[in-house]
Protein backbone atom coordinates (compact mmCIF):
# COMPACT_ATOMS: atom_id res chain seq x y z
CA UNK A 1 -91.88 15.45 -174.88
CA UNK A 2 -93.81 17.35 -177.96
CA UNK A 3 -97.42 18.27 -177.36
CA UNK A 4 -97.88 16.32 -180.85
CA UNK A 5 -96.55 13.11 -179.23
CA UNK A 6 -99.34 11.38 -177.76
CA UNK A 7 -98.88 11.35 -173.89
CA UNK A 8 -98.15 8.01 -172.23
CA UNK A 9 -100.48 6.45 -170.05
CA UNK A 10 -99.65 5.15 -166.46
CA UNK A 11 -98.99 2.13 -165.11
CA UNK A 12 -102.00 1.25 -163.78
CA UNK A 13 -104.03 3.05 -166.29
CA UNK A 14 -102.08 0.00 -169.02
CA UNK A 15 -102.54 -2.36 -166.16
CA UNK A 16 -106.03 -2.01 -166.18
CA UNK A 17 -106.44 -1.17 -169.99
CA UNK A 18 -107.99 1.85 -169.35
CA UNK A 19 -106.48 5.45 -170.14
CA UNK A 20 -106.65 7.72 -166.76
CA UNK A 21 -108.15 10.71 -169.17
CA UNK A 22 -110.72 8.86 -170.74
CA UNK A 23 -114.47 9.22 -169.92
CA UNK A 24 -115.51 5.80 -171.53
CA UNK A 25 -114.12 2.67 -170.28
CA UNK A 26 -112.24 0.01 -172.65
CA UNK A 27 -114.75 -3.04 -173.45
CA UNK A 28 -113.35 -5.70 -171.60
CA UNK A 29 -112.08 -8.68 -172.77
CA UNK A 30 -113.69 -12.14 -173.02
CA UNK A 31 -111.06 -14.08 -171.41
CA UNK A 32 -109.18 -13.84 -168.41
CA UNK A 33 -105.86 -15.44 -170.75
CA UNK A 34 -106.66 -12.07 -173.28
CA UNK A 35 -107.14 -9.82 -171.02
CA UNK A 36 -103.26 -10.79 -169.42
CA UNK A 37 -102.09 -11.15 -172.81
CA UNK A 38 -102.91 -7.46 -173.78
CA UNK A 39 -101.72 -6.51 -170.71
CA UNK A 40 -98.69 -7.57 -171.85
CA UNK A 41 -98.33 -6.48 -174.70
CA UNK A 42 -98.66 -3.13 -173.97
CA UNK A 43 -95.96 -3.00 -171.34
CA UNK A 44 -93.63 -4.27 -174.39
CA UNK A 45 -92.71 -0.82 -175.41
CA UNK A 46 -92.18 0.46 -172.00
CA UNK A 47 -90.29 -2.40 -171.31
CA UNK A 48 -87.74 -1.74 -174.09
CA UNK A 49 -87.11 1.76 -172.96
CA UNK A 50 -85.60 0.10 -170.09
CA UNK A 51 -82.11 -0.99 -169.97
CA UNK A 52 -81.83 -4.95 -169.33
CA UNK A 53 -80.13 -6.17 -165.81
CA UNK A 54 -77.25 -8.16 -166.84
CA UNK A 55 -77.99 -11.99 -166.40
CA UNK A 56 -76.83 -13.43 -163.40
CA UNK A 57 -75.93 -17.11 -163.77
CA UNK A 58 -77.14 -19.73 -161.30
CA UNK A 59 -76.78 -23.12 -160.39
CA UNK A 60 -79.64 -25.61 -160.72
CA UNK A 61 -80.00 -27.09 -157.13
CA UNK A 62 -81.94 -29.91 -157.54
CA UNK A 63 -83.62 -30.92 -154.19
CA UNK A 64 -84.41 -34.38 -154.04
CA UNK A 65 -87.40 -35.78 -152.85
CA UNK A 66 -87.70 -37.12 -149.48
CA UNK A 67 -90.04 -40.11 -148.92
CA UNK A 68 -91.15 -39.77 -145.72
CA UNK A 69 -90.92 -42.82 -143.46
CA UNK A 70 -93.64 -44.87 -142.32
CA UNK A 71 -95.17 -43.99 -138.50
CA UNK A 72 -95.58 -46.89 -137.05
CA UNK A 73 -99.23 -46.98 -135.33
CA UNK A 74 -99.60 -46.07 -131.78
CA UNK A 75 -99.39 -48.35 -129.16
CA UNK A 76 -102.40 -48.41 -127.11
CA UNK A 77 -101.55 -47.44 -123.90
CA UNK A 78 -103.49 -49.39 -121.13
CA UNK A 79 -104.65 -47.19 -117.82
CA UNK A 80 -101.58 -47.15 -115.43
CA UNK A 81 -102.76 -48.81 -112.31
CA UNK A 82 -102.26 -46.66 -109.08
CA UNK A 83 -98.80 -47.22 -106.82
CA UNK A 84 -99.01 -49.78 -104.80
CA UNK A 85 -99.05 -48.01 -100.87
CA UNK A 86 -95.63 -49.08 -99.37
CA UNK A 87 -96.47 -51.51 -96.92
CA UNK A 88 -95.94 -49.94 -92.94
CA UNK A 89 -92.74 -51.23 -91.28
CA UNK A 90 -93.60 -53.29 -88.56
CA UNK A 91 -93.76 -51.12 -85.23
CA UNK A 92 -91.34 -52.39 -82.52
CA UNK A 93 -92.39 -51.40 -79.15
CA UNK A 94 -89.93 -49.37 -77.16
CA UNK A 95 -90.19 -48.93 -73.61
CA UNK A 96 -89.47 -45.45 -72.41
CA UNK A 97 -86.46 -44.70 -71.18
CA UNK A 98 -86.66 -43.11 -67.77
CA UNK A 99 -84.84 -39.49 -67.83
CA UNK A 100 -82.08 -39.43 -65.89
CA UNK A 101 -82.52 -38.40 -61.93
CA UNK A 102 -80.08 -35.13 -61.64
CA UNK A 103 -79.90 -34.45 -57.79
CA UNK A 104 -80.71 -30.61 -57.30
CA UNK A 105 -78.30 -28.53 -56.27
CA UNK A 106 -78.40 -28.34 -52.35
CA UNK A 107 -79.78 -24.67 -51.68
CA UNK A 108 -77.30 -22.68 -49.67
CA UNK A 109 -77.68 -22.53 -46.17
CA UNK A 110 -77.03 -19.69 -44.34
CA UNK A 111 -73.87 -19.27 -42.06
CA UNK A 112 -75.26 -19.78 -38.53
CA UNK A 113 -75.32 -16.32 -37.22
CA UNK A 114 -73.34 -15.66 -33.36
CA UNK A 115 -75.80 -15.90 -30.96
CA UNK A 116 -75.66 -12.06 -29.34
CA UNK A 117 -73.89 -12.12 -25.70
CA UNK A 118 -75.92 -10.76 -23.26
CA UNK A 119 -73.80 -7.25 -23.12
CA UNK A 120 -74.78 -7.06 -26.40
CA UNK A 121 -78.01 -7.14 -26.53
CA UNK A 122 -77.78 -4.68 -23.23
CA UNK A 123 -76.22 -1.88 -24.73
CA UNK A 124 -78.15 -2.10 -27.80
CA UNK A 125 -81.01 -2.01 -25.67
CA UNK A 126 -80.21 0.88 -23.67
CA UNK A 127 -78.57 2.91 -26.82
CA UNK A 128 -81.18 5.60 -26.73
CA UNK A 129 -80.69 6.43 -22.46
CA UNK A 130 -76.93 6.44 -23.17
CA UNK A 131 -76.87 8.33 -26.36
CA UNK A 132 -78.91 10.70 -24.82
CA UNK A 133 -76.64 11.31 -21.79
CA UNK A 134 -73.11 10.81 -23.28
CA UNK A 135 -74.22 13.53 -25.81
CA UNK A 136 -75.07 16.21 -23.62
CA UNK A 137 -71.53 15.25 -21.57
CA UNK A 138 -69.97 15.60 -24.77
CA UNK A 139 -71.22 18.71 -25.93
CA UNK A 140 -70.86 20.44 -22.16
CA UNK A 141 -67.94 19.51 -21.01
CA UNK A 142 -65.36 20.12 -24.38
CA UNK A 143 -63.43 22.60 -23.94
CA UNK A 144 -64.88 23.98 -20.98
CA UNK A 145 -64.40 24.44 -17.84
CA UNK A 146 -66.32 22.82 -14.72
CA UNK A 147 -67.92 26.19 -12.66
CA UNK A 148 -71.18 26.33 -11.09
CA UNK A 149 -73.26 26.73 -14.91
CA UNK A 150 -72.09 23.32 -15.91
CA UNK A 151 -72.77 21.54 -13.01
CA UNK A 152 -76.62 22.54 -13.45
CA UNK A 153 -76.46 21.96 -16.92
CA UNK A 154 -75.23 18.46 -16.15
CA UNK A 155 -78.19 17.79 -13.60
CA UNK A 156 -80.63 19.27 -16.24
CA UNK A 157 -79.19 16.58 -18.28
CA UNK A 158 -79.36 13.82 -15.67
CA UNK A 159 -83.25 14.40 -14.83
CA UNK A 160 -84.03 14.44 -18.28
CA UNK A 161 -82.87 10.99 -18.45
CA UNK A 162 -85.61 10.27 -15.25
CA UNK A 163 -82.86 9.68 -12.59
CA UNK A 164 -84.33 11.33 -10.51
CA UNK A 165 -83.97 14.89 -8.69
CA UNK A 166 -82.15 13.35 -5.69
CA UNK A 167 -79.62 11.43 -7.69
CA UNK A 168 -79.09 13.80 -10.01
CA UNK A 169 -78.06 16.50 -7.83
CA UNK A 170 -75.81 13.62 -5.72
CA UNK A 171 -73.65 12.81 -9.47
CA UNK A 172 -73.32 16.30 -10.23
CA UNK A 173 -71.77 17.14 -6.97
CA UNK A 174 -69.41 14.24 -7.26
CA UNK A 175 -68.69 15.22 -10.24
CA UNK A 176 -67.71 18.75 -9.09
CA UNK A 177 -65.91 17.57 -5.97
CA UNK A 178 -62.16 18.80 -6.30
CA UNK A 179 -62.21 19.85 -9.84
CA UNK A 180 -64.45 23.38 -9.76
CA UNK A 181 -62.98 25.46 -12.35
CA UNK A 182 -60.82 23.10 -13.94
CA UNK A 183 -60.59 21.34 -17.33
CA UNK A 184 -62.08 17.60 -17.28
CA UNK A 185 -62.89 15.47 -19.97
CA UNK A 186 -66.12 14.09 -21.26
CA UNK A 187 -64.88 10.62 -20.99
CA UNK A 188 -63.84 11.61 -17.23
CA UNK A 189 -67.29 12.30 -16.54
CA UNK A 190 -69.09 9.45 -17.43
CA UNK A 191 -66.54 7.33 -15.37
CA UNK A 192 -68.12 9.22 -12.58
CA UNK A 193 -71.29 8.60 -13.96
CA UNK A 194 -70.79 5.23 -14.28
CA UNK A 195 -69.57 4.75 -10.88
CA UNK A 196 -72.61 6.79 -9.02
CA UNK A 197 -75.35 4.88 -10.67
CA UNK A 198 -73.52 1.58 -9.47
CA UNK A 199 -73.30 2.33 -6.08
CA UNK A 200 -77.12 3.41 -6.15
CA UNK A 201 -78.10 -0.07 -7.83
CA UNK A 202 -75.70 -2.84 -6.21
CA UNK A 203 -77.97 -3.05 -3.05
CA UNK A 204 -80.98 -3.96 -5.06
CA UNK A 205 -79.34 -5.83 -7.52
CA UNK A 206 -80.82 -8.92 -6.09
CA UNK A 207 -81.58 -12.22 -8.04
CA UNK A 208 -85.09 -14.13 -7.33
CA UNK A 209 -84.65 -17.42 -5.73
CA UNK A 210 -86.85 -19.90 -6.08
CA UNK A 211 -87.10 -21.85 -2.29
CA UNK A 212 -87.86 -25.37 -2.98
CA UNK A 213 -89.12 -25.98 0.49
CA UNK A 214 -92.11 -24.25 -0.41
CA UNK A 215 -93.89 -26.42 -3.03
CA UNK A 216 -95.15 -24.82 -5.33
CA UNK A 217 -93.46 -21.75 -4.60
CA UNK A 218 -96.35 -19.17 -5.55
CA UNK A 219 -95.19 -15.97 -7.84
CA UNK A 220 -97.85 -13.43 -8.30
CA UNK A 221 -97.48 -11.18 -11.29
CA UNK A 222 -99.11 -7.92 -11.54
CA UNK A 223 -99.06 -4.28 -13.23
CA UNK A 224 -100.84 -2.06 -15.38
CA UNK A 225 -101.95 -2.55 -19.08
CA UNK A 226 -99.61 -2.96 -21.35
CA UNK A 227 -96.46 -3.54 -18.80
CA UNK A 228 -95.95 -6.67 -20.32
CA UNK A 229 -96.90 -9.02 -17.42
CA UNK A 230 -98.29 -12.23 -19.44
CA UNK A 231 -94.83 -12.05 -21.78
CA UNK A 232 -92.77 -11.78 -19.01
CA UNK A 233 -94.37 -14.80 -17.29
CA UNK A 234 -93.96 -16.90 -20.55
CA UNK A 235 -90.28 -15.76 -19.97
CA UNK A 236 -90.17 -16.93 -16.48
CA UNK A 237 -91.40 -20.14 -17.37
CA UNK A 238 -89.09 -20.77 -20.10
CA UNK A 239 -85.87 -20.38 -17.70
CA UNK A 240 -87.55 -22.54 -14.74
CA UNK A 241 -88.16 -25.35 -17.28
CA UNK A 242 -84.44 -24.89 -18.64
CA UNK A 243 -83.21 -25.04 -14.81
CA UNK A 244 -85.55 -28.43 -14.49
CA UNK A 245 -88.10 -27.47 -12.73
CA UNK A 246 -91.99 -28.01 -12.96
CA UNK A 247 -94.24 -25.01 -14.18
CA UNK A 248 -97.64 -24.23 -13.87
CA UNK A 249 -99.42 -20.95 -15.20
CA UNK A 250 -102.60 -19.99 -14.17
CA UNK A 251 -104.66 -16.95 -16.54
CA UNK A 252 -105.85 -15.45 -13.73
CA UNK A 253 -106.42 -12.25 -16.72
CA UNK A 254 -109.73 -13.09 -17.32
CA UNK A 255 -110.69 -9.95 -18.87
CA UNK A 256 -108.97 -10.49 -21.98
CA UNK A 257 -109.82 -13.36 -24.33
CA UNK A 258 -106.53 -12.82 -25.89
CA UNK A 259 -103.94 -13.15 -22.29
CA UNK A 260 -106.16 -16.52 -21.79
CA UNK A 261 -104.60 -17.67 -25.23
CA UNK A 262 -101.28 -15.73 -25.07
CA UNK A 263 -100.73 -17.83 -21.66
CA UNK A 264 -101.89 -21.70 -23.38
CA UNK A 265 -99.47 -20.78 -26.55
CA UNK A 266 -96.60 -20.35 -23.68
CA UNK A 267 -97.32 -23.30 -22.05
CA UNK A 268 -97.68 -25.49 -24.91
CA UNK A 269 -94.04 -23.55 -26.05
CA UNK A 270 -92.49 -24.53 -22.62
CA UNK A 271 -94.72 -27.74 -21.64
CA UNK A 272 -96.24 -25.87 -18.43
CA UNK A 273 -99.58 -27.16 -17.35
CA UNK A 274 -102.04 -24.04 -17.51
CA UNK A 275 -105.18 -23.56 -15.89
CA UNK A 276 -108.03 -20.97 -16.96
CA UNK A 277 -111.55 -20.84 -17.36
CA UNK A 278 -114.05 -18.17 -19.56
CA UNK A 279 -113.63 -15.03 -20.10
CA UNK A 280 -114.75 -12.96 -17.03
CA UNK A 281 -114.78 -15.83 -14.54
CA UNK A 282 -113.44 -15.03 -10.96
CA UNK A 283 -109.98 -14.19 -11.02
CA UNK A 284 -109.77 -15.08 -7.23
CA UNK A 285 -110.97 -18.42 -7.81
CA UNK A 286 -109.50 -19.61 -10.27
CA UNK A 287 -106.52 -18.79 -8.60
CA UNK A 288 -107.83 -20.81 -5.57
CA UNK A 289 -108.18 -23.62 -8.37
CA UNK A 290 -104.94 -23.07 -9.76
CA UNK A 291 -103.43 -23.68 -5.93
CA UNK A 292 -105.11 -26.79 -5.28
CA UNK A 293 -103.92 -28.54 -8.52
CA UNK A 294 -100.41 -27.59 -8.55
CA UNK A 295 -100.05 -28.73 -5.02
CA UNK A 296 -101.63 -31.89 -5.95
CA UNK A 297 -99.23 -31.86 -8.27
CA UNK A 298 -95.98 -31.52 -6.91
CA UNK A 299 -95.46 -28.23 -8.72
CA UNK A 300 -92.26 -26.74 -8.08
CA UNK A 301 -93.28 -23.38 -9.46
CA UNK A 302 -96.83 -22.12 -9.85
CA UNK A 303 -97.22 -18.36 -11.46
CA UNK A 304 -100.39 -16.61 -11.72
CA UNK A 305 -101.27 -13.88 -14.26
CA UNK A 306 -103.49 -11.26 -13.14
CA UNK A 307 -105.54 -8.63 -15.11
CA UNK A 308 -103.31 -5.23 -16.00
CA UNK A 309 -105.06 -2.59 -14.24
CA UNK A 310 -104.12 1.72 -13.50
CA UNK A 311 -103.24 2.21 -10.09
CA UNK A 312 -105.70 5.06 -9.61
CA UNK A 313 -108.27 2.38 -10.08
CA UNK A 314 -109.66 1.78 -6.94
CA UNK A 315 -112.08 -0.74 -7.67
CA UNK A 316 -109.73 -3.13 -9.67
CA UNK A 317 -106.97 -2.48 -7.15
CA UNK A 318 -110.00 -4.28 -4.67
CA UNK A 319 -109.88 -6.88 -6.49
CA UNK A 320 -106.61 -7.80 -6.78
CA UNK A 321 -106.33 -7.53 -3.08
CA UNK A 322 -109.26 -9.96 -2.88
CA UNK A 323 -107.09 -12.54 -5.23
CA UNK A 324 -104.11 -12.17 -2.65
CA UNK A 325 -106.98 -12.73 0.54
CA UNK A 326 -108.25 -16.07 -1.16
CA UNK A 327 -104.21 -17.36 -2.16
CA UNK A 328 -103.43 -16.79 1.66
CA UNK A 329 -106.89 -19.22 2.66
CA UNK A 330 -104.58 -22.10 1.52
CA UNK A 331 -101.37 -20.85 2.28
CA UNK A 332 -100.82 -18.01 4.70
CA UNK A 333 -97.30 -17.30 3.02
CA UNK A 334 -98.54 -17.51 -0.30
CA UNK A 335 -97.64 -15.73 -2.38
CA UNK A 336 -94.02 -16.02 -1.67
CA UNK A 337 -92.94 -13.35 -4.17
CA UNK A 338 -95.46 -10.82 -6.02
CA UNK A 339 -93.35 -9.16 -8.72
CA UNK A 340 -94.77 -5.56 -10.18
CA UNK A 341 -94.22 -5.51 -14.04
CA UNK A 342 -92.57 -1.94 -15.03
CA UNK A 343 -92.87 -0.45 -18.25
CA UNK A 344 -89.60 1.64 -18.65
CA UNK A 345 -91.45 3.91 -21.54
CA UNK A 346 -93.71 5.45 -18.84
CA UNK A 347 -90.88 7.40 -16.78
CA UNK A 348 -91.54 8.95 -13.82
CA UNK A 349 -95.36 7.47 -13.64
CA UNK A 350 -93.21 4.47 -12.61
CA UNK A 351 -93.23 5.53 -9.11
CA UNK A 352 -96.84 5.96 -8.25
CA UNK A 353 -97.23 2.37 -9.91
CA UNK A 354 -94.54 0.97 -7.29
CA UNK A 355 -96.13 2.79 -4.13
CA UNK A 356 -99.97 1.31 -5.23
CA UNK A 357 -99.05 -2.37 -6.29
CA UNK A 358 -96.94 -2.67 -3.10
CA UNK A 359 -99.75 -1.17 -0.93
CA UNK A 360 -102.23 -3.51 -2.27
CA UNK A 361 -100.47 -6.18 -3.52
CA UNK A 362 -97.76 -6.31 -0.91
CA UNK A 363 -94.85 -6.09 -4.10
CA UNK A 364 -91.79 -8.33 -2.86
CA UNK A 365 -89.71 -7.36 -6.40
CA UNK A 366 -89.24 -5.79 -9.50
CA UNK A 367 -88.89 -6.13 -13.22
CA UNK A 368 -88.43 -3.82 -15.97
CA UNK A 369 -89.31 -4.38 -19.21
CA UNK A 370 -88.92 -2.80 -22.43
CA UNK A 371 -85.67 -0.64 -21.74
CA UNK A 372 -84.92 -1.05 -25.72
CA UNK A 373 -87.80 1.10 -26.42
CA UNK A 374 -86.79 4.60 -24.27
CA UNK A 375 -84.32 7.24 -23.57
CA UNK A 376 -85.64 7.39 -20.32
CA UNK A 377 -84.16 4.28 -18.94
CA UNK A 378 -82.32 5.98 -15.83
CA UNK A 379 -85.95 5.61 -14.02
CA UNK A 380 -85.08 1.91 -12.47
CA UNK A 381 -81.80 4.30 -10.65
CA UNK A 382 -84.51 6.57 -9.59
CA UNK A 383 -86.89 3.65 -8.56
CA UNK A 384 -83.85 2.30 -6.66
CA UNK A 385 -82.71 5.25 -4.73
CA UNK A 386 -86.22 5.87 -3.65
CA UNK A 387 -87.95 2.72 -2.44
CA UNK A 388 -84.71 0.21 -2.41
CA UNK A 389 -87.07 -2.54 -3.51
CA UNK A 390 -84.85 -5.68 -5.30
CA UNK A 391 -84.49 -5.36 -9.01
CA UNK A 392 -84.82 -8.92 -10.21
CA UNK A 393 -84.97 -9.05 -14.30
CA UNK A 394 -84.66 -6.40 -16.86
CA UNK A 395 -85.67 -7.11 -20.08
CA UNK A 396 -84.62 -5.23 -23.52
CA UNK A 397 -86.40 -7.17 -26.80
CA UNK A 398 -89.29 -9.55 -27.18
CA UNK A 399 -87.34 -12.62 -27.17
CA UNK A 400 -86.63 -15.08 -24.37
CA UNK A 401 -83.42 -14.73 -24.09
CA UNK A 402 -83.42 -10.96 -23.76
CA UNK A 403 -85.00 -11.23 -20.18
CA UNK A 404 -81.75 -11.43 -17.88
CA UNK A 405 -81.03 -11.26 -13.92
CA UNK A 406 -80.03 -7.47 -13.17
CA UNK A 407 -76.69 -6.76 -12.95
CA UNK A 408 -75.71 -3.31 -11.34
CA UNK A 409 -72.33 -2.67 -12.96
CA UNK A 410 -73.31 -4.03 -16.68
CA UNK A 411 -76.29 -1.05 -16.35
CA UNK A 412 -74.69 1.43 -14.92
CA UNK A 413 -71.67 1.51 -17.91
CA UNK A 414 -73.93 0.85 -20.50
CA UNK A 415 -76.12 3.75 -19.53
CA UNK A 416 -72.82 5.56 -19.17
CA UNK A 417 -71.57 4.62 -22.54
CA UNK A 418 -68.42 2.71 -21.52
CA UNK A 419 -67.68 -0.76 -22.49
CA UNK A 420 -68.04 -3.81 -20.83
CA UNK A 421 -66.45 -4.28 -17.65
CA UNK A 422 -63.40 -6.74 -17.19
């Protein structure tokens, strides 16, 4: 473009009707319709300078007009009324049915156990004196021979099982007769053993017998403490009421509260009438007492429990003579037996116990108690060989039926370790 050609003015500036250089604005027009009309007029020129878009050719589309339909009014809608509650089904009454009675399974009882024979319940009783001996035979006399050493190791071994000085030294020498310095066998030993301590019990092997011309037929039971006297006469009363005959007990220990009630509890257990009175009463009269009822009576047996008491005791050992002095005021032969109660536990102390009961107490018979308990069991051979008195019961456990007549051959080979004989 020439600088002599006036310069074109802008779009806006001809929109407007105002040129972008000039200071003084354009009077405007009167009219809205003039001032558009100018307007257009001077975008003519401009507009020619531009090349005209081809004409596109279009189809009239005439759109017809849609009366809308007529809206029907609304309905009035009246308030819905709440459901109805569905009325309750009628409730039929149903009587419980009872749950069905299932029977519970029986509980399993236990397979009767074998009552223990007697032999049994012996050697199991006197395990610890045999083990003790049949050991120390064992260990001395395998592979060894028999000379003058062993045979006072075997005594060693004897006395240590309390039989006794005497009858240990008279086993070992039969044990030595014919066969010094020669092979023998353990199990040929204790065959001698066995033998020896037979032939020292069989004399007092001796069972009590009850004489039934003497009614009641008076058994006087005595020992030290703790020899077992009041559970041994419980025992005693069991087997007299199993053999049929009558039993009375009288708790003549009147120094214990507890033997009073140890000695009801056995006769309400065996259905033996039992007298006692308080604690400390007079022994020696209530025995009296006891005397006069069970003759009244008809008592076949009548056994009275006396007070345990050490026989270095002089003054108890008085009165227990004075209980035997007031017995004899009714019956001179009474009592007919007077058993001494043995420990086996205490060993050799057994021996000074025998000599005082039977100076005092006049001691007709023995029983020993509690052989299950010691390894010194061999003191009733020792007891034997010394004062020959009769060995009537042994007993080995707390039960009844572990208080059994003595039997010389069954102790001597259980002590020895053999089996029973045939």
């Amino acid at each position: 473009m020439s600088e002599t050609e006036p310069k074109k003015r802008g779009f806006f500036s001809r929109l407007f009707g105002r040129d972008e250089e000039a200071a003084t604005p354009a009077p405007a027009p009167e009219t809205a319709t003039e001032q558009v009309v100018e307007t257009v007029e001077e975008l003519k020129p401009e507009a020619e300078e531009i090349a005209p878009a081809p004409a596109v050719e279009t189809e009239a589309v005439v759109v017809e007009a849609v009366t809308p339909e007529p809206v029907a009014p609304p309905v009035p809608v009246e308030e819905a009324a709440p459901p109805a509650e569905p009325e309750p089904e009628p409730v039929v009454a149903v009587a419980p049915q009872p749950e069905p009675i299932v029977a519970p399974e029986p509980a399993p009882v236990p397979a009767p156990q074998p009552k223990r024979s007697w032999w049994r319940r012996l050697t199991e009783g006197l395990s610890r004196t045999s083990s003790a001996l049949t050991t120390g035979i064992t260990e001395l006399f395998t592979k060894r021979k028999l000379d003058a050493g062993t045979l006072e190791d075997l005594e060693d071994i004897l006395i240590q099982a309390d039989l006794g000085l005497a009858t240990s030294a008279k086993i070992a020498k039969a044990v030595g007769d014919g066969r010094y310095d020669k092979q023998i066998e353990p199990s040929e030993v204790k065959a001698i053993l066995a033998r020896e301590v037979e032939t020292i019990l069989l004399p007092v092997a001796q069972p009590l017998v009850i004489d039934a011309t003497k009614k009641p037929f008076v058994l006087l039971m005595v020992g030290v403490n703790g020899s077992g006297k009041t559970t041994t006469i419980g025992k005693l009363a069991a087997k007299f009421r199993t053999e049929g005959k009558s039993v009375m007990l009288a708790a003549g220990d009147t120094f214990r509260a507890a033997a009073i009630e140890q000695l009801r509890v056995w006769g309400e257990r065996t259905g033996a009438e039992v007298v006692y009175g308080q604690q400390g009463a007079d022994a020696s009269g209530l025995a009296f007492e006891a005397l006069q009822k069970a003759k009244a009576n008809g008592t076949d047996v009548l056994l009275i429990d006396t007070a345990g008491r050490l026989q270095n005791k002089q003054g108890l050992m008085d009165e227990l003579a004075k209980v035997v002095r007031v017995i004899r005021k009714q019956d001179p032969n009474a009592p007919h037996a007077a058993l001494l109660v043995l420990d086996a536990t205490v060993g050799q102390n057994a021996i000074s116990q025998v000599e005082a009961f039977r100076e005092t107490a006049g001691v007709t018979g023995l029983v020993m108690t509690k052989l299950d308990g010691t390894a010194r069991g061999g003191i009733l051979v020792a007891l034997a060989a010394q004062f020959g008195l009769p060995v009537h019961f042994i007993g080995v456990g707390e039960s009844v039926d572990d208080l059994e007549p003595f039997s010389a051959r069954d102790f001597a080979r259980a002590v020895a370790g053999l089996g029973e004989a045939a």
